[in-house]
Protein backbone atom coordinates (compact mmCIF):
# COMPACT_ATOMS: atom_id res chain seq x y z
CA UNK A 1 42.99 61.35 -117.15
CA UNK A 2 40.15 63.50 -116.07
CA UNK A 3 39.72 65.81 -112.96
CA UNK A 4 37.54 62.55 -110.78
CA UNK A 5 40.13 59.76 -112.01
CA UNK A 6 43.03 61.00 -110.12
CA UNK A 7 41.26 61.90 -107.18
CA UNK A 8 42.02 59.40 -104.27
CA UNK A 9 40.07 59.22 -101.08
CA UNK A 10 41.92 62.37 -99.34
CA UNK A 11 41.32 64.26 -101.56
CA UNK A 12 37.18 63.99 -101.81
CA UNK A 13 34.78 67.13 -99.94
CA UNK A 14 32.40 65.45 -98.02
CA UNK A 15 29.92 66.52 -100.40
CA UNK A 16 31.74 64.71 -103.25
CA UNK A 17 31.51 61.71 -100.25
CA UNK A 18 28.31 61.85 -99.82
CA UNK A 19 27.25 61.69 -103.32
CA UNK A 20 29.47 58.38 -103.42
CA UNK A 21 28.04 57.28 -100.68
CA UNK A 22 25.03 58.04 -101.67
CA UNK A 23 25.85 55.80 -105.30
CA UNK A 24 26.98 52.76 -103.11
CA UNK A 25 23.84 52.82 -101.03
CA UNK A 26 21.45 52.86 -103.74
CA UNK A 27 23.25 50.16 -105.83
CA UNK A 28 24.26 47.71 -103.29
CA UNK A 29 20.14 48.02 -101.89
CA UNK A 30 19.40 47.22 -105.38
CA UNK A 31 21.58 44.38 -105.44
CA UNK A 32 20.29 42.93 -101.86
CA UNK A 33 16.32 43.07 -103.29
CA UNK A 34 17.44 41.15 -106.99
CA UNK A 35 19.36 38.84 -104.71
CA UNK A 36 16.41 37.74 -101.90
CA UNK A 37 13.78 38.05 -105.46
CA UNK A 38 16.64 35.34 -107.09
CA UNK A 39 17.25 33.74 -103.58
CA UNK A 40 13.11 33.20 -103.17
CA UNK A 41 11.98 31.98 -106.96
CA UNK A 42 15.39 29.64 -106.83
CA UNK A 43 15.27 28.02 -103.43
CA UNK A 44 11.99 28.45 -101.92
CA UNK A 45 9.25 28.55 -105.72
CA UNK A 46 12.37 25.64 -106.41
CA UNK A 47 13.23 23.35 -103.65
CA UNK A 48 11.13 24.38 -100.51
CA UNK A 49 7.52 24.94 -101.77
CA UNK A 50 7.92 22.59 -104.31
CA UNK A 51 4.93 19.95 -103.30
CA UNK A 52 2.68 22.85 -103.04
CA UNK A 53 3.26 24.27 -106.10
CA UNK A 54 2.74 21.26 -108.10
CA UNK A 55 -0.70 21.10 -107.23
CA UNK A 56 -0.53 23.55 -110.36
CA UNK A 57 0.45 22.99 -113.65
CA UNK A 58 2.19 25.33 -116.27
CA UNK A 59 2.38 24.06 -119.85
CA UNK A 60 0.80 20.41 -119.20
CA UNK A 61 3.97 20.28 -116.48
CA UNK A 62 3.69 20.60 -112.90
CA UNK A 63 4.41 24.19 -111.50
CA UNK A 64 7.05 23.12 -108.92
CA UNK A 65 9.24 21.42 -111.66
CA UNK A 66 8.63 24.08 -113.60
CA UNK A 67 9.83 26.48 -111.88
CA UNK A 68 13.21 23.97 -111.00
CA UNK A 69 13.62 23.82 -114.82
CA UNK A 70 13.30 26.59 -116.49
CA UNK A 71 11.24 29.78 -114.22
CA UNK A 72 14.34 30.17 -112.07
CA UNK A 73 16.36 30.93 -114.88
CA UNK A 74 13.86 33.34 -117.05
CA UNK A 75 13.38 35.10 -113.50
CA UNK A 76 17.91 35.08 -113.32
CA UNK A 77 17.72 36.53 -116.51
CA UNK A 78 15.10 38.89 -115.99
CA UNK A 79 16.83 40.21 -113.06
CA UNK A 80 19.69 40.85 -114.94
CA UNK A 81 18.18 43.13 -117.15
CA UNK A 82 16.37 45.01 -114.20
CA UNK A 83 19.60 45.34 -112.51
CA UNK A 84 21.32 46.71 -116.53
CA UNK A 85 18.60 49.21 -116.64
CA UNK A 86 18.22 50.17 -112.89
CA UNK A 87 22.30 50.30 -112.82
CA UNK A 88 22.09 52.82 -115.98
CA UNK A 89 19.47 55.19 -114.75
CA UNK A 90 21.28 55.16 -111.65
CA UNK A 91 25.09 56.11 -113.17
CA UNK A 92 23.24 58.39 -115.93
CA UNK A 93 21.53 60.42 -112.69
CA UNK A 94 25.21 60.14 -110.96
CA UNK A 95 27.02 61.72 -113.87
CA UNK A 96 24.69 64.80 -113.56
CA UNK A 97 25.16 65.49 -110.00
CA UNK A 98 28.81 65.21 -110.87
CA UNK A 99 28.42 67.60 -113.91
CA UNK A 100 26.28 69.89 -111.92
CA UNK A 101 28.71 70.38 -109.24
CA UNK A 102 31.39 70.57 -111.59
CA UNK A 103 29.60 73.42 -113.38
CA UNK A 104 28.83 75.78 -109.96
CA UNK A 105 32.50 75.20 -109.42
């Protein structure tokens, strides 16, 4: 078990807070915009704006079914990996302030 695993809430400075805080905040705004980006191609490019969009087509296929079919799901999956990549830059820059403050101690 290291020194930050058997730490409960009490026992956190408010920097160490902060810095948590600070994690939580970033990843759960990071969430919110991949959700209303999945929320928007899935429901509105999908259902909603639908007639308009198949005034265009994509592949010899209109662009509203398109989009119902298979863009919603290349944009989920897309997402994902945004969110894998964003999520590890994020813990990677996380893990240094920890090891930075660790080190002054």
């Amino acid at each position: 078990m290291t020194e930050h695993e058997d730490q409960t809430p009490t026992d956190l400075s408010s920097t160490q807070r902060a810095r948590i805080d600070r994690y939580w905040r970033t990843n759960v705004r990071l969430m919110s915009s991949l959700l209303v980006v999945w929320a928007a191609v899935s429901l509105g490019c999908g259902v909603l704006f639908v007639d308009a969009l198949n005034a265009y087509r994509l592949g010899g296929f209109p662009l509203g079914f398109w989009f119902a079919q298979q863009g919603s799901i290349i944009v989920f999956v897309v997402l994902i990996l945004i969110y894998a990549v964003a999520m590890t830059r994020l813990d990677r820059q996380h893990h240094e302030e920890v090891q930075r403050a660790d080190a002054q101690r």
